[in-house]
N, C-alpha and C. Protein backbone atom coordinates (compact mmCIF):
# COMPACT_ATOMS: atom_id res chain seq x y z
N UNK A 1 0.85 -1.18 0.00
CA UNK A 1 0.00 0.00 0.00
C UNK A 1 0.89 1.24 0.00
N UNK A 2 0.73 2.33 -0.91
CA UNK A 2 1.48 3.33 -0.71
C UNK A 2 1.16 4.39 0.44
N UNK A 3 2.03 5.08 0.95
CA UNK A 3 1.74 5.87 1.53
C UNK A 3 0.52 7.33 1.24
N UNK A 4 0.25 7.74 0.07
CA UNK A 4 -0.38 8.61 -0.54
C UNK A 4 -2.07 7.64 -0.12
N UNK A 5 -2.04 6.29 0.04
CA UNK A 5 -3.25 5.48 0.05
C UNK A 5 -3.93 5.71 1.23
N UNK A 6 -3.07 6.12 2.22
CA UNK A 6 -3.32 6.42 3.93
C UNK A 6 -4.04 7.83 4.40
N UNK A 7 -4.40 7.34 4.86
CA UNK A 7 -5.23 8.66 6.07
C UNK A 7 -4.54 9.24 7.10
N UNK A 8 -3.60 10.23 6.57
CA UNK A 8 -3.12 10.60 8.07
C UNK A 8 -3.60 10.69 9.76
N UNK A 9 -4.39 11.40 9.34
CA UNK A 9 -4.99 11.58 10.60
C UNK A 9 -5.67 10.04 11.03
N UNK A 10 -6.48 9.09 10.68
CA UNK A 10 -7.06 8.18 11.58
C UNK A 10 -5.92 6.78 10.85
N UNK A 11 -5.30 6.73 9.62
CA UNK A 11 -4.45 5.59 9.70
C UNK A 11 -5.15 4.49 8.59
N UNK A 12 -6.45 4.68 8.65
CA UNK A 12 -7.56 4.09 7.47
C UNK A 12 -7.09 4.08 5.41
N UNK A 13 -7.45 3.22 5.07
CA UNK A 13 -6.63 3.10 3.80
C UNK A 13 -7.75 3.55 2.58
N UNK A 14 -7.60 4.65 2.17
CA UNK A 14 -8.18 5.97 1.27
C UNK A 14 -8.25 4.72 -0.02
N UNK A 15 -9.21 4.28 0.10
CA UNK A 15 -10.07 3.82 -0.97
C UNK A 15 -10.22 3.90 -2.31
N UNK A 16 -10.19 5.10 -2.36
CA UNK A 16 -11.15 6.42 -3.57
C UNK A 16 -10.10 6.70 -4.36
N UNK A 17 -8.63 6.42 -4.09
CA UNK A 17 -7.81 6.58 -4.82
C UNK A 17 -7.12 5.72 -5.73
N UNK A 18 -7.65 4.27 -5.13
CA UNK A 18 -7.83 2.64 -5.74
C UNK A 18 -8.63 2.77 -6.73
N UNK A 19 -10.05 3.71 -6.69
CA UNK A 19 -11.28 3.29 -7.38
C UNK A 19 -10.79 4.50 -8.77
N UNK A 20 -10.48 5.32 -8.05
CA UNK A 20 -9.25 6.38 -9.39
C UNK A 20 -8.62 5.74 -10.47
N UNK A 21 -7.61 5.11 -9.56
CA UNK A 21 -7.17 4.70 -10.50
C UNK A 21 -7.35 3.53 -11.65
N UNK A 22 -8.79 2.58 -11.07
CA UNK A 22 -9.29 1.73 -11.89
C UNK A 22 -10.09 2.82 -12.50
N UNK A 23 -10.86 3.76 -12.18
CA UNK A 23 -11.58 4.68 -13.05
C UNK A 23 -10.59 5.20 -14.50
N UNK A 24 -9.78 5.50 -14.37
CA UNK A 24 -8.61 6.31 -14.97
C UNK A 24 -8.20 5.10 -16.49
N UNK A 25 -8.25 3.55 -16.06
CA UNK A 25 -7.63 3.33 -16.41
C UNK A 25 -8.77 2.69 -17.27
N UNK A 26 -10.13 2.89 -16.89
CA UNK A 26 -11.40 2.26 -17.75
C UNK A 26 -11.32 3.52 -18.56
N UNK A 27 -11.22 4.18 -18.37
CA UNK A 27 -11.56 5.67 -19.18
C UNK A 27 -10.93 5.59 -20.35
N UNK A 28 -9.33 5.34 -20.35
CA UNK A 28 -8.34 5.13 -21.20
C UNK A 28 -8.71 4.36 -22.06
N UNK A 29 -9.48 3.65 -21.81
CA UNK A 29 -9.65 2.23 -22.41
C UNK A 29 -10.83 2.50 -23.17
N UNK A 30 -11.98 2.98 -22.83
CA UNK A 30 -12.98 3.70 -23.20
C UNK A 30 -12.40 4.71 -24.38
N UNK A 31 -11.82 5.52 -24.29
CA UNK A 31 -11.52 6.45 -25.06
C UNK A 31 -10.50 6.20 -26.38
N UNK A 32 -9.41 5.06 -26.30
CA UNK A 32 -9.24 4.14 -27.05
C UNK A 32 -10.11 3.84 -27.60
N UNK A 33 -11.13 3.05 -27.65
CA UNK A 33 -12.24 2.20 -28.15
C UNK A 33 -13.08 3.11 -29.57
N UNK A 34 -12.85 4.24 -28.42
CA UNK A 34 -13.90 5.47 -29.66
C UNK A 34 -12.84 5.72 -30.50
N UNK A 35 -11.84 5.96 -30.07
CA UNK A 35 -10.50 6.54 -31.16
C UNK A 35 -10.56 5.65 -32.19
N UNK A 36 -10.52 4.33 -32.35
CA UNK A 36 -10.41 3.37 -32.96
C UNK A 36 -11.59 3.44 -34.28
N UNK A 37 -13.08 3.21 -33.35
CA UNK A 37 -14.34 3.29 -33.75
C UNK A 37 -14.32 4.13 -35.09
N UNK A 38 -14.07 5.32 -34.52
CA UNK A 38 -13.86 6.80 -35.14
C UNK A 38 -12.92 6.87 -36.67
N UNK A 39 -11.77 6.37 -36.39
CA UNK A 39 -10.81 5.88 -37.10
C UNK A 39 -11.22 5.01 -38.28
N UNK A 40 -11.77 3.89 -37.52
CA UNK A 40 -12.28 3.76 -38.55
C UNK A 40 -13.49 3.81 -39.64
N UNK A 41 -14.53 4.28 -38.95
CA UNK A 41 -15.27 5.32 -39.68
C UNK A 41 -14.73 5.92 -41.07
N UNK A 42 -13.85 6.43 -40.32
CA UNK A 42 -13.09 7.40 -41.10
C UNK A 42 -13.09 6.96 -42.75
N UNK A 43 -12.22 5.62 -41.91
CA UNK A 43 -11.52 4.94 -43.11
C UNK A 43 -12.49 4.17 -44.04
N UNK A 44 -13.85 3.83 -43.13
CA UNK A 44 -14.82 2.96 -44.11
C UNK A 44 -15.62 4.29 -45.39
N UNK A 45 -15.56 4.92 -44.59
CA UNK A 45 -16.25 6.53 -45.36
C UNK A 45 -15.36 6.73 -46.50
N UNK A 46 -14.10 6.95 -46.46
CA UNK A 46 -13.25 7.31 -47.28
C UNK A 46 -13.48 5.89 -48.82
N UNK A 47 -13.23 4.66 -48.19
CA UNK A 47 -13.33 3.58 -48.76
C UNK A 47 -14.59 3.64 -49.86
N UNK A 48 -15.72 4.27 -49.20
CA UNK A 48 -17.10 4.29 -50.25
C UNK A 48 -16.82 5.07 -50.95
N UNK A 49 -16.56 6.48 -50.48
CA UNK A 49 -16.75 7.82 -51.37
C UNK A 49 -15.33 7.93 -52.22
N UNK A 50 -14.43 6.98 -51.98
CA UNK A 50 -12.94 7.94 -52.93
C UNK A 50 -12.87 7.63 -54.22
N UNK A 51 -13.79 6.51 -54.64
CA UNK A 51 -13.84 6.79 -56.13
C UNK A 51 -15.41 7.72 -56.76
N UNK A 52 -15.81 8.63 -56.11
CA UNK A 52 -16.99 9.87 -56.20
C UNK A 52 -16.12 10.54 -57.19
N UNK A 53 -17.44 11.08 -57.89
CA UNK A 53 -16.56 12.56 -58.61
C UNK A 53 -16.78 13.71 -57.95
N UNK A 54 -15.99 15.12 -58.23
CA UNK A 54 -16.39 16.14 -57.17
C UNK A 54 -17.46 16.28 -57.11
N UNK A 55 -18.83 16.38 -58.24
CA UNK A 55 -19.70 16.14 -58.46
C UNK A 55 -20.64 15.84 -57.60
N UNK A 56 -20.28 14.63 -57.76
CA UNK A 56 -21.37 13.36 -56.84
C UNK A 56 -20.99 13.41 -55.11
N UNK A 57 -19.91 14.15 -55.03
CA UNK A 57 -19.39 14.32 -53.51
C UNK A 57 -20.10 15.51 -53.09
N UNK A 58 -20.20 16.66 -53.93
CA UNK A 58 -20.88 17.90 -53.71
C UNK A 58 -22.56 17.67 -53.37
N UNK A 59 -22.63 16.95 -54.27
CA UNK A 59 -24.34 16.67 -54.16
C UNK A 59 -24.40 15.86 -53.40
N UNK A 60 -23.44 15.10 -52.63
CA UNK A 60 -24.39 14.28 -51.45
C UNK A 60 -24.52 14.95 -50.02
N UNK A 61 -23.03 15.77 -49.95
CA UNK A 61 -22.82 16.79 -48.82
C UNK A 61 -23.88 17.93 -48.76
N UNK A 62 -24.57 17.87 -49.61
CA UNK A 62 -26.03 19.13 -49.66
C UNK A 62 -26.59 18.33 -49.72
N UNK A 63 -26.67 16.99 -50.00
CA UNK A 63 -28.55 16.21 -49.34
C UNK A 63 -28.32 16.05 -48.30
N UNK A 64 -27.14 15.58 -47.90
CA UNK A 64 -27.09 15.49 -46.15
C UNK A 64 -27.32 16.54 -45.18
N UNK A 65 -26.99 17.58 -45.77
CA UNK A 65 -27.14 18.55 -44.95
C UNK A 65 -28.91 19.18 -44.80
N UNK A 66 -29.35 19.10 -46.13
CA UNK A 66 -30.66 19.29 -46.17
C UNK A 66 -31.74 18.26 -45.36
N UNK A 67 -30.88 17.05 -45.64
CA UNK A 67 -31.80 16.00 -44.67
C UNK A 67 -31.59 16.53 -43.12
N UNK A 68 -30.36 16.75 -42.57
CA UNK A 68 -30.61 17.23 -41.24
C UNK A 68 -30.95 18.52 -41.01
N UNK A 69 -31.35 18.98 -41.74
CA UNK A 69 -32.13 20.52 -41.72
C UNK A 69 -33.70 20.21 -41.45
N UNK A 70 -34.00 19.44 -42.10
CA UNK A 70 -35.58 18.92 -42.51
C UNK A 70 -35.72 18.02 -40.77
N UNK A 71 -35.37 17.56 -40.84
CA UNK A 71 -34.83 16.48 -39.34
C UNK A 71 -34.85 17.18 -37.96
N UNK A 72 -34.42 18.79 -38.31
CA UNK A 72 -33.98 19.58 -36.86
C UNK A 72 -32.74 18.98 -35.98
N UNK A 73 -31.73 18.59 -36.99
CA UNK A 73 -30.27 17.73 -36.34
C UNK A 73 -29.37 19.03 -36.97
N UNK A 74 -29.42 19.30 -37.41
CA UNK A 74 -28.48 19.61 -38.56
C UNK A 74 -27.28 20.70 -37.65
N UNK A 75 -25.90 20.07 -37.22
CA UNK A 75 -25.29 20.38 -36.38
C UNK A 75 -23.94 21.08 -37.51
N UNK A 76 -23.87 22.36 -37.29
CA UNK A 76 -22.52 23.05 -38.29
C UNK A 76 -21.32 22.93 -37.76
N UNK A 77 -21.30 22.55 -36.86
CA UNK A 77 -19.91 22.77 -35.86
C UNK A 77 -19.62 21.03 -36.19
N UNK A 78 -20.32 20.17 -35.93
CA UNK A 78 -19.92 19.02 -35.96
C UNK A 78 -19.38 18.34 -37.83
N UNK A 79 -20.40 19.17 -38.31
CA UNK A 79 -20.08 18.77 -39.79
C UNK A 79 -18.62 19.41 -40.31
N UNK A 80 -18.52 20.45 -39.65
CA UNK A 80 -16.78 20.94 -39.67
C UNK A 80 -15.69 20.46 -39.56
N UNK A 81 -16.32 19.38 -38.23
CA UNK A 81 -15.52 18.92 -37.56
C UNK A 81 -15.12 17.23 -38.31
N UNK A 82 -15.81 17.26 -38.83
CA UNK A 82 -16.03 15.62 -39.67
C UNK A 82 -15.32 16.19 -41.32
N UNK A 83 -15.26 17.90 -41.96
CA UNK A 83 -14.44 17.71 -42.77
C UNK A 83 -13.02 17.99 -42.62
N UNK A 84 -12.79 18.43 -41.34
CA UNK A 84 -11.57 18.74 -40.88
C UNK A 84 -10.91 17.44 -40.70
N UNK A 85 -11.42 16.71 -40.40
CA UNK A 85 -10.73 14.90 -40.04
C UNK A 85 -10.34 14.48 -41.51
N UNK A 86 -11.22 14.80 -42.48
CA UNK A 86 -11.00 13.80 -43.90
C UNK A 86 -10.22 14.82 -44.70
N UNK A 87 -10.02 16.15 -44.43
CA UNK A 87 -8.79 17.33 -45.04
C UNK A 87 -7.83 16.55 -45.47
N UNK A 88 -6.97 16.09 -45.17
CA UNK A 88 -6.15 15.13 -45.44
C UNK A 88 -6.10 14.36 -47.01
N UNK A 89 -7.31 13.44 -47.09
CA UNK A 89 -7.70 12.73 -48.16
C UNK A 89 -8.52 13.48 -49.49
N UNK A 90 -8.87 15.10 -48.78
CA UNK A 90 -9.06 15.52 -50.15
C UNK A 90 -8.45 17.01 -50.96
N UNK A 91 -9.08 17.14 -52.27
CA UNK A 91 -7.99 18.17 -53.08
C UNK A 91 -8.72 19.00 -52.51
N UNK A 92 -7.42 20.04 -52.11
CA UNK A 92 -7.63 21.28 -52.21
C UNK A 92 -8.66 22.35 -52.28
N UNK A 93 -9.18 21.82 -53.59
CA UNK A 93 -10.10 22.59 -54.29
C UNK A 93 -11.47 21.94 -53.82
N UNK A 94 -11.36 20.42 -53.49
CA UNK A 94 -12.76 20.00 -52.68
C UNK A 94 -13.12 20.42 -51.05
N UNK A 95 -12.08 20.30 -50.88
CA UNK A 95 -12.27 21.14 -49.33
C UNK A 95 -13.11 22.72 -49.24
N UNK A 96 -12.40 23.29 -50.00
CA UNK A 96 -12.61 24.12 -49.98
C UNK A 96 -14.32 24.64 -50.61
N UNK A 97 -14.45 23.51 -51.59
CA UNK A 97 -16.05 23.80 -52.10
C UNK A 97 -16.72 23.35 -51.08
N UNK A 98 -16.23 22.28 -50.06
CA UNK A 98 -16.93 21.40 -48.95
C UNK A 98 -17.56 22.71 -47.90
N UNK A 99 -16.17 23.51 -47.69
CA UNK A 99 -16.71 24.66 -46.58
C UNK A 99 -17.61 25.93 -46.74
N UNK A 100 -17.23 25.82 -48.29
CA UNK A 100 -18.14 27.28 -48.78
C UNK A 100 -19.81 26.51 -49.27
N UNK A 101 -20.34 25.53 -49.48
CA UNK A 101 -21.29 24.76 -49.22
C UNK A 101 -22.04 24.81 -47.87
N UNK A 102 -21.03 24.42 -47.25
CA UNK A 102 -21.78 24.64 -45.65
C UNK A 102 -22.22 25.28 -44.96
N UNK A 103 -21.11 26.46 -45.29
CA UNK A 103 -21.46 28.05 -44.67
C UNK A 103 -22.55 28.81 -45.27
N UNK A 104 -23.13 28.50 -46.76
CA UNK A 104 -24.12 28.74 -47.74
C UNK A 104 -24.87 28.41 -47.13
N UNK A 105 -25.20 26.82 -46.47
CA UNK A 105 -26.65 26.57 -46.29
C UNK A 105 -26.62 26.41 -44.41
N UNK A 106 -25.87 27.53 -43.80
CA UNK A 106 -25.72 27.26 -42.30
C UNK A 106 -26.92 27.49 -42.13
């Protein structure tokens, strides 16, 4: 038992700092899990859409967005946040139609 585990004053063995650190270490593990999840998301998304033309990528990113408009979901911050992750995998010039799309129909 470490000393940090103890109760100075009555000598009793502080519990809560056991349950910490199994908390701490489910969390990790938890948060892994989504990283992963997420990840690969990512990668199954990319997998459907990377042979799209800009085209057919443009027009699905405005039905989607229109569907969660119609829906009362339709979250701008999160959809940002989902083309900021796939920036990476696309041109330039699609990104950039991706954000001026969005901000059009905020």
């Amino acid at each position: 038992m470490r000393l940090s585990e103890m109760n100075k004053q009555s000598g009793q063995v502080n519990y809560s700092a056991k349950k910490q650190n199994v908390y701490q270490k489910e969390t990790g593990s938890k948060n892994e899990i989504r990283q992963q999840k997420s990840k690969n998301n990512i990668m199954d998304s990319y997998e459907n859409l990377k042979n799209c033309s800009n085209d057919e990528l443009m027009d699905m990113l405005s039905s989607e967005i229109q569907h969660q408009k119609e829906k009362g979901v339709f979250d701008y911050e999160a959809l940002c946040n989902t083309i900021e992750k796939v920036k990476l995998y696309l041109p330039k010039d699609t990104y950039q139609n991706m954000l001026r799309i969005i901000d059009n129909l905020r």
